[in-house]
C-alpha atoms as a PDB file:
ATOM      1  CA  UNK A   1       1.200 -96.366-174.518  1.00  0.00           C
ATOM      2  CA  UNK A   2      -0.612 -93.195-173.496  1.00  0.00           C
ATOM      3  CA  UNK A   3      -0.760 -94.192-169.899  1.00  0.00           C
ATOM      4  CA  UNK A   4       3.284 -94.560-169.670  1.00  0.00           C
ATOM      5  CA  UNK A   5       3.669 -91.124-170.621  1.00  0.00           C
ATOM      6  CA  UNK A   6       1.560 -89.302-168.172  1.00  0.00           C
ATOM      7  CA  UNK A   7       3.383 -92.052-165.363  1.00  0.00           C
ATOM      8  CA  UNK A   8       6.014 -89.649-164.553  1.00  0.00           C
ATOM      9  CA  UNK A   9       3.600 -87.029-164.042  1.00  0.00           C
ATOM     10  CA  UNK A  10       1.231 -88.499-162.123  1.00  0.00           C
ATOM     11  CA  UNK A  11       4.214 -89.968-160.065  1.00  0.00           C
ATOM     12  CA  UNK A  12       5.435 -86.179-159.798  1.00  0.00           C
ATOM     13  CA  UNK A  13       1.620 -85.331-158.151  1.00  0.00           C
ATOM     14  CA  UNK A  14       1.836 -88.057-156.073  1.00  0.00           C
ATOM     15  CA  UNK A  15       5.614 -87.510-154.468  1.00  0.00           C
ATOM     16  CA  UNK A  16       4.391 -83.795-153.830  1.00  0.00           C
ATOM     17  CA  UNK A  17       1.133 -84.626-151.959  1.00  0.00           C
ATOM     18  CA  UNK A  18       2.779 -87.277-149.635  1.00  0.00           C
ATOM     19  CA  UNK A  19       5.887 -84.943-148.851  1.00  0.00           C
ATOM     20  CA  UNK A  20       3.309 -81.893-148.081  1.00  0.00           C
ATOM     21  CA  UNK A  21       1.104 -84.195-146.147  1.00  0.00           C
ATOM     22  CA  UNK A  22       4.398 -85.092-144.370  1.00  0.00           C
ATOM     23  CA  UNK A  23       5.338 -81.847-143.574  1.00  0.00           C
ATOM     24  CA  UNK A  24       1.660 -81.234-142.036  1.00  0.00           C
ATOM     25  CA  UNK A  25       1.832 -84.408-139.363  1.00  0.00           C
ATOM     26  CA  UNK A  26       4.928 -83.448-138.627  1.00  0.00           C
ATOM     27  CA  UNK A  27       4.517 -79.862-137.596  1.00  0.00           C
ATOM     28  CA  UNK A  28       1.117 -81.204-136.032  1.00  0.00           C
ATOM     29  CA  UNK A  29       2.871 -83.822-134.402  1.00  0.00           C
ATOM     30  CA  UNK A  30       5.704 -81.216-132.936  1.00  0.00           C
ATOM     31  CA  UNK A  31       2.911 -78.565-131.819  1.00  0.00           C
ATOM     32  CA  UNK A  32       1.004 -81.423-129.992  1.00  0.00           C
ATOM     33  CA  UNK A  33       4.340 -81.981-128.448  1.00  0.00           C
ATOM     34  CA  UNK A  34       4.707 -79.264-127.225  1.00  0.00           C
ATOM     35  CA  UNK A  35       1.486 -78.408-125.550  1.00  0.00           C
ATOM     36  CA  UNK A  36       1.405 -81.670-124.141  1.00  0.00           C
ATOM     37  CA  UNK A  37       4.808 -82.177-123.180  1.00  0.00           C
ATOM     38  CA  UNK A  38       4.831 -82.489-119.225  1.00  0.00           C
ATOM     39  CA  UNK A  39       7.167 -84.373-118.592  1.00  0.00           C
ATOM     40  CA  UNK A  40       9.954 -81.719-117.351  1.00  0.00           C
ATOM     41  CA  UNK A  41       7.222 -80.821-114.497  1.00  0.00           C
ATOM     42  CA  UNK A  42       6.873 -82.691-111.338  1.00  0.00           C
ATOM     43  CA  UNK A  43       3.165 -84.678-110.641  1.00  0.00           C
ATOM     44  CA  UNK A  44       1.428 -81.843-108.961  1.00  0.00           C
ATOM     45  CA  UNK A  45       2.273 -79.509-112.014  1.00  0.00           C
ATOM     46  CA  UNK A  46       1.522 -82.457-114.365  1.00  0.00           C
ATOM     47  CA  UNK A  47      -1.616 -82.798-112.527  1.00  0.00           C
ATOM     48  CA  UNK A  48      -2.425 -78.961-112.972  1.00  0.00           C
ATOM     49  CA  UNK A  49      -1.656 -78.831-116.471  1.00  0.00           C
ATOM     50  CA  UNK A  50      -3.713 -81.996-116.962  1.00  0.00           C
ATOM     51  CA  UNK A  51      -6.631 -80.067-115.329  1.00  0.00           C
ATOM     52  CA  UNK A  52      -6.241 -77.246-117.661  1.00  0.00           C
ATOM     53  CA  UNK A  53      -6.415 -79.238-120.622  1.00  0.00           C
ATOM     54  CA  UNK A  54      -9.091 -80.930-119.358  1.00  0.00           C
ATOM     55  CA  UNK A  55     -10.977 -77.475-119.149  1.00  0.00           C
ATOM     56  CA  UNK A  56      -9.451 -76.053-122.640  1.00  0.00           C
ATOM     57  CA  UNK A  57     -11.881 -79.632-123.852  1.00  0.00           C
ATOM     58  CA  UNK A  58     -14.697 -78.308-121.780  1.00  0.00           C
ATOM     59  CA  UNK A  59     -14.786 -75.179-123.344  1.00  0.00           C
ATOM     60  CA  UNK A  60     -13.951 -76.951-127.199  1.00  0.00           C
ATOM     61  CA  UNK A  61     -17.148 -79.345-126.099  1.00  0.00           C
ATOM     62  CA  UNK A  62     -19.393 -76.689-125.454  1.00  0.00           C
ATOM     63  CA  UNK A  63     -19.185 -74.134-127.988  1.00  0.00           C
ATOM     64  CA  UNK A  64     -19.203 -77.238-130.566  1.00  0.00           C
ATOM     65  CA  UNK A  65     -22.059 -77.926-129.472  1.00  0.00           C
ATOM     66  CA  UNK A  66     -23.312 -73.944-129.480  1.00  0.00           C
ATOM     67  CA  UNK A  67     -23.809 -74.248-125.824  1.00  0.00           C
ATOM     68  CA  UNK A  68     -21.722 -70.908-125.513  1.00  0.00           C
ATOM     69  CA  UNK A  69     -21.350 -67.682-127.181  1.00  0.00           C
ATOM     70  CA  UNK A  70     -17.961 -67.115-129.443  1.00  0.00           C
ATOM     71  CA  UNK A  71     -16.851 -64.144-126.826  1.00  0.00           C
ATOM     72  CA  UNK A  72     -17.609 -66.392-124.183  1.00  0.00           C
ATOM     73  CA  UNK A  73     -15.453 -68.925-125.380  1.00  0.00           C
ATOM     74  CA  UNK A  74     -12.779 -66.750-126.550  1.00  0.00           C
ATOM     75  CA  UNK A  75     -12.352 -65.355-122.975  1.00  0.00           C
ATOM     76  CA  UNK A  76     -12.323 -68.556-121.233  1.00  0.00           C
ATOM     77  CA  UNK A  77      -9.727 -70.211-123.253  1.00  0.00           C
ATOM     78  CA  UNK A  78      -7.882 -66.825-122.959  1.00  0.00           C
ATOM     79  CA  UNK A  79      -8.150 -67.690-119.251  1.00  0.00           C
ATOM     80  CA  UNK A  80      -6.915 -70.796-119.514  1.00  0.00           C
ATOM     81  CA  UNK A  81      -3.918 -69.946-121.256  1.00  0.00           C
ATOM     82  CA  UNK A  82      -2.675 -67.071-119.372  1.00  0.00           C
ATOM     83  CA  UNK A  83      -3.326 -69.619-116.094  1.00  0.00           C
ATOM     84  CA  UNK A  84      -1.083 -72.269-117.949  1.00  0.00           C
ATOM     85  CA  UNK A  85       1.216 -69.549-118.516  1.00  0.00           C
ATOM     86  CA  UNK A  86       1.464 -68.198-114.856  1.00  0.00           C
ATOM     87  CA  UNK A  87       1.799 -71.954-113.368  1.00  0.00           C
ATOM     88  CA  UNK A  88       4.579 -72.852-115.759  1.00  0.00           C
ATOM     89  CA  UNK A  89       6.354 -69.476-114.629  1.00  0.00           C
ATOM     90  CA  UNK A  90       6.007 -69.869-110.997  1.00  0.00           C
ATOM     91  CA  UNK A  91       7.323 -73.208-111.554  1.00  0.00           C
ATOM     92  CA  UNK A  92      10.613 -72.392-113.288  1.00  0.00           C
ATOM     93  CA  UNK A  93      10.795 -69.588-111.191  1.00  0.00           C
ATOM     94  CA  UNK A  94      11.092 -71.279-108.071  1.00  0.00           C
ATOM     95  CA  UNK A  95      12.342 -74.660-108.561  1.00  0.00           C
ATOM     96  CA  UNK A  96       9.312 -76.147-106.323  1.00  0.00           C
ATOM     97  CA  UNK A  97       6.341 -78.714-107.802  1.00  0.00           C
ATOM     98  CA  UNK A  98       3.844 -76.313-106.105  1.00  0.00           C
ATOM     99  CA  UNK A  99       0.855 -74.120-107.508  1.00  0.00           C
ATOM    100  CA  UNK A 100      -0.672 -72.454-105.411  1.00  0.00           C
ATOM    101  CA  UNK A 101      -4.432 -71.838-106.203  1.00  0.00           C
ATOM    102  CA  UNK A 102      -4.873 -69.195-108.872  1.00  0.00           C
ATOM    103  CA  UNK A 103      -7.352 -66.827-110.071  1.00  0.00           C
ATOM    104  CA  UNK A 104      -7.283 -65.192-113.909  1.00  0.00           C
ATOM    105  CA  UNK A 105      -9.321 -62.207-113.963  1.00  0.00           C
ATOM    106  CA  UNK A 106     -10.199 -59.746-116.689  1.00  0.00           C
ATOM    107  CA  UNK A 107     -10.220 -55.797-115.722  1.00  0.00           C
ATOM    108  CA  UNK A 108     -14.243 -56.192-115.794  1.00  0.00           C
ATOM    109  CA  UNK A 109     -14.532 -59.292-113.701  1.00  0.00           C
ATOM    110  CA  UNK A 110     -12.755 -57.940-110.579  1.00  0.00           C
ATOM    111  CA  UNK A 111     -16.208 -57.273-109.043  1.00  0.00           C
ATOM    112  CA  UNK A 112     -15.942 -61.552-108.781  1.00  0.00           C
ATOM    113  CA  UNK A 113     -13.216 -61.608-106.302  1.00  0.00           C
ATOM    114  CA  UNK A 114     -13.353 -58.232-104.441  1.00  0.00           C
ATOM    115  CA  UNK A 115     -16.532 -56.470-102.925  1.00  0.00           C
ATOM    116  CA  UNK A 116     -14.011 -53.171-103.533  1.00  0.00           C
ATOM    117  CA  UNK A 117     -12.043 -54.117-106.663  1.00  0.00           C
ATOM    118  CA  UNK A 118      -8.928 -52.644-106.298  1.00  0.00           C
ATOM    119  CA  UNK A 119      -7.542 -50.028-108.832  1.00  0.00           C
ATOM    120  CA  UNK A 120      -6.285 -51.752-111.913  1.00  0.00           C
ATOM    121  CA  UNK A 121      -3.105 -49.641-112.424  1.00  0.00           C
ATOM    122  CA  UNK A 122      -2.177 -49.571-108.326  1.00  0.00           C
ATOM    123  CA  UNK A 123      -2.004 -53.166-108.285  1.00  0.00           C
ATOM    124  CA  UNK A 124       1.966 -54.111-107.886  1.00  0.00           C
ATOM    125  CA  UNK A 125       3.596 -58.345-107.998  1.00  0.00           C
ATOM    126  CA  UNK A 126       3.206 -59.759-104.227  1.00  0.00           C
ATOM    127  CA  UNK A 127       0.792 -57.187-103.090  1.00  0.00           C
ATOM    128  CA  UNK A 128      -1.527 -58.830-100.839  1.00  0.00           C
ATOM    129  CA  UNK A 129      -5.809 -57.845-101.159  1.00  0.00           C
ATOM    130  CA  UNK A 130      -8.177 -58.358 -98.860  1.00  0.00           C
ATOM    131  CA  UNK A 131      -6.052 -60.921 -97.263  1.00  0.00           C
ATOM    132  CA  UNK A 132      -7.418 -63.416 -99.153  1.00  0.00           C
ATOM    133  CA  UNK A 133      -5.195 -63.384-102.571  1.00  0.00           C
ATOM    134  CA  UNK A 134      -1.749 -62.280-103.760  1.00  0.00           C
ATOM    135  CA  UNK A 135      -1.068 -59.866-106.803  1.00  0.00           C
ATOM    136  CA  UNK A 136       1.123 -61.453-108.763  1.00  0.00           C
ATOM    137  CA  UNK A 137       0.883 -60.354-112.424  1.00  0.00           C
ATOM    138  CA  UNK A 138      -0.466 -59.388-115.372  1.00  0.00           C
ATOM    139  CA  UNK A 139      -0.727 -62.119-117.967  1.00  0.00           C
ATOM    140  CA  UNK A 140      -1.422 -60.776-121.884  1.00  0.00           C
ATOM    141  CA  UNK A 141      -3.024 -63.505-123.997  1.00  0.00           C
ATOM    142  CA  UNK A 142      -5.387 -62.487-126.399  1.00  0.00           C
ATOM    143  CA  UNK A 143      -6.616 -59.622-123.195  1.00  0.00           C
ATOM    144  CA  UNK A 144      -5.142 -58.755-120.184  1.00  0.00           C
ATOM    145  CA  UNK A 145      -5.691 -60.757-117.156  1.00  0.00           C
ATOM    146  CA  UNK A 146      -5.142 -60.054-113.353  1.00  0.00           C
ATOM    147  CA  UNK A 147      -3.471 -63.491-111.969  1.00  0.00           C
ATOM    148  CA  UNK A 148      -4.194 -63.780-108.701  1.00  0.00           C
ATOM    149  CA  UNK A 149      -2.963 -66.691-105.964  1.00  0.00           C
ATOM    150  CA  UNK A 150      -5.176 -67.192-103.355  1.00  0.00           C
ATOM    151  CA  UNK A 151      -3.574 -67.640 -99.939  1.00  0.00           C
ATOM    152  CA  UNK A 152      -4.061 -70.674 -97.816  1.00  0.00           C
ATOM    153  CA  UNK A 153      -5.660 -71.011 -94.429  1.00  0.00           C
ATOM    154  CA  UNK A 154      -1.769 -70.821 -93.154  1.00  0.00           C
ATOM    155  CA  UNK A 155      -1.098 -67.756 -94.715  1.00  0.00           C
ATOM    156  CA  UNK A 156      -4.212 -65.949 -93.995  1.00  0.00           C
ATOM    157  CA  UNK A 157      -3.464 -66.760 -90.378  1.00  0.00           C
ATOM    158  CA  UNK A 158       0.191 -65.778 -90.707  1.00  0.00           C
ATOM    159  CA  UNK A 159      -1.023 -62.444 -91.952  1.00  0.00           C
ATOM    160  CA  UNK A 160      -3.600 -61.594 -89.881  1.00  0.00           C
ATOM    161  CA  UNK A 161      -1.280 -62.475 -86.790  1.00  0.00           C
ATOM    162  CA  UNK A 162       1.563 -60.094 -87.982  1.00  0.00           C
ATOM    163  CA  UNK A 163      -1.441 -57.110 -88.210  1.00  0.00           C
ATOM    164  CA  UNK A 164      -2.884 -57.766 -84.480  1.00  0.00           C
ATOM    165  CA  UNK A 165      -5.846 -59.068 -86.105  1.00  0.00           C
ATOM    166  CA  UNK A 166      -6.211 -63.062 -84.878  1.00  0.00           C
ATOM    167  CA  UNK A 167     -10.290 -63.499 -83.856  1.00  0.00           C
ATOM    168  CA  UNK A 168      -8.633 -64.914 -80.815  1.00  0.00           C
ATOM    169  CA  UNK A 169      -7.636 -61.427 -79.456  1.00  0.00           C
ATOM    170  CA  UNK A 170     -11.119 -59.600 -80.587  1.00  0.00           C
ATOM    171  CA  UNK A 171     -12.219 -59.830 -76.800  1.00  0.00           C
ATOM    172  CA  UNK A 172     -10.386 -60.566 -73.514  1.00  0.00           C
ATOM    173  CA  UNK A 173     -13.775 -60.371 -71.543  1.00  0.00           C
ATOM    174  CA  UNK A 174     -14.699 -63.555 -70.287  1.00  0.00           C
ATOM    175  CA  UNK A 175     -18.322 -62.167 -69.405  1.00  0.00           C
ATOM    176  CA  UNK A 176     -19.422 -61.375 -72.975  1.00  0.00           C
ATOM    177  CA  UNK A 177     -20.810 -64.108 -74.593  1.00  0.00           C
ATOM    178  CA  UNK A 178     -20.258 -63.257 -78.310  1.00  0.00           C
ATOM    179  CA  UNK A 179     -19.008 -66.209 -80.466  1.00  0.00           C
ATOM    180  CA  UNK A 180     -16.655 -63.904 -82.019  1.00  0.00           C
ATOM    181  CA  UNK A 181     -14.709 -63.609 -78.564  1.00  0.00           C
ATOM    182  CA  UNK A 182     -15.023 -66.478 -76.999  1.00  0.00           C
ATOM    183  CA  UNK A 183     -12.176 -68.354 -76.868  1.00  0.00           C
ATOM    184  CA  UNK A 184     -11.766 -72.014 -77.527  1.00  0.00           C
ATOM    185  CA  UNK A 185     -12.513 -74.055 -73.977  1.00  0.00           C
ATOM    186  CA  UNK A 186     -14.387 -71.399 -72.730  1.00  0.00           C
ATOM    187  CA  UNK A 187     -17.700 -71.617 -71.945  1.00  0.00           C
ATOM    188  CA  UNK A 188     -20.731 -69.332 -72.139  1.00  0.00           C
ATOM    189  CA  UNK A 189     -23.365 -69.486 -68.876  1.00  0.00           C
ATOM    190  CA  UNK A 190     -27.144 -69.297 -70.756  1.00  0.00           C
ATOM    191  CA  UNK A 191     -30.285 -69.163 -68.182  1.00  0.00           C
ATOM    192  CA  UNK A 192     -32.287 -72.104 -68.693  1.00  0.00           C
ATOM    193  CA  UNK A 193     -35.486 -72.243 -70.275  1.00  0.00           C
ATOM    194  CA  UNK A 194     -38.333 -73.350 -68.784  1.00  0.00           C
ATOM    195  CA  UNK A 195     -41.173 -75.144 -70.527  1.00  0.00           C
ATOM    196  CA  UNK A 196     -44.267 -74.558 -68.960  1.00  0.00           C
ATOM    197  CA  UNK A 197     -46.143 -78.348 -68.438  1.00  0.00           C
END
């Protein structure tokens, strides 16, 4: 008889760990969801945010494994999220399945894309560096981060045509016989060289 009176209390201990252990996979469950969720993107940004994740596991992998430093770690999947967060906005922004190839940078790692890092608080969305990337923001999560996107052949060419700079139009002198000028079907006259037999 002792047993059936401590049944509704242990009945009581039991109902409250299964409906807190309930409430745990669900929000689990929901978060997962929503990190995960892709499915409102298009396959390139699918593929994009697949290839972040797959880094975010890199980065879990290694410092598991004490492979990297806690600050190391920190910063990279700081990175990674202010990336995510940039792709995801360009996306919804303009209505396209395109990302274009970007670059997170912290205020100290400029040096890593610019021989002249530009000044931190000059920098302004769609400015254009070195004509190799585009400015467009500053992403906060966990530090600040420079996104850059870097522009493609195409645009790089655009660009450099608008400012009189194509390599095509460096020299109009047929008789110099730098590979910088010479255009493309033109040929450069070398003397021979003789072996001596």
């Amino acid at each position: 008889m002792p047993y059936l009176k401590s049944l509704p209390r242990l009945l009581f201990a039991l109902t409250i760990v299964l409906g807190v252990s309930a409430v745990g996979v669900a929000q689990r469950s929901l978060g997962n969801r929503s990190m995960n969720d892709n499915s409102n993107f298009g396959p390139v940004m699918q593929a994009y945010l697949g290839y972040l994740a797959n880094e975010q596991e890199v980065v879990d992998d290694r410092i598991s494994r004490k492979e990297i430093s806690a600050a190391y770690y920190h910063r990279n999947s700081n990175r990674i999220r202010a990336l995510r967060t940039m792709a995801i906005r360009l996306v919804g922004q303009s209505g396209n399945d395109y990302v274009p190839e970007l670059e997170a940078v912290a205020p100290d790692e400029l040096r890593t894309l610019f021989e002249r890092p530009p000044n931190a608080g000059a920098l302004h969305p769609n400015a254009i560096l070195a004509n190799k990337f585009k400015f467009l923001a500053t992403v906060h999560s966990g530090e600040a981060f420079y996104v850059f996107a870097r522009l493609d052949p195409y645009e790089q060419a655009d660009l450099m045509k608008r400012e009189g700079k194509t390599s095509t139009a460096r020299s109009d002198d047929p008789s110099k016989g730098t590979a910088e000028g010479q255009r493309v079907g033109q040929t450069t006259i070398r003397p021979r060289r003789v072996v001596p037999r």
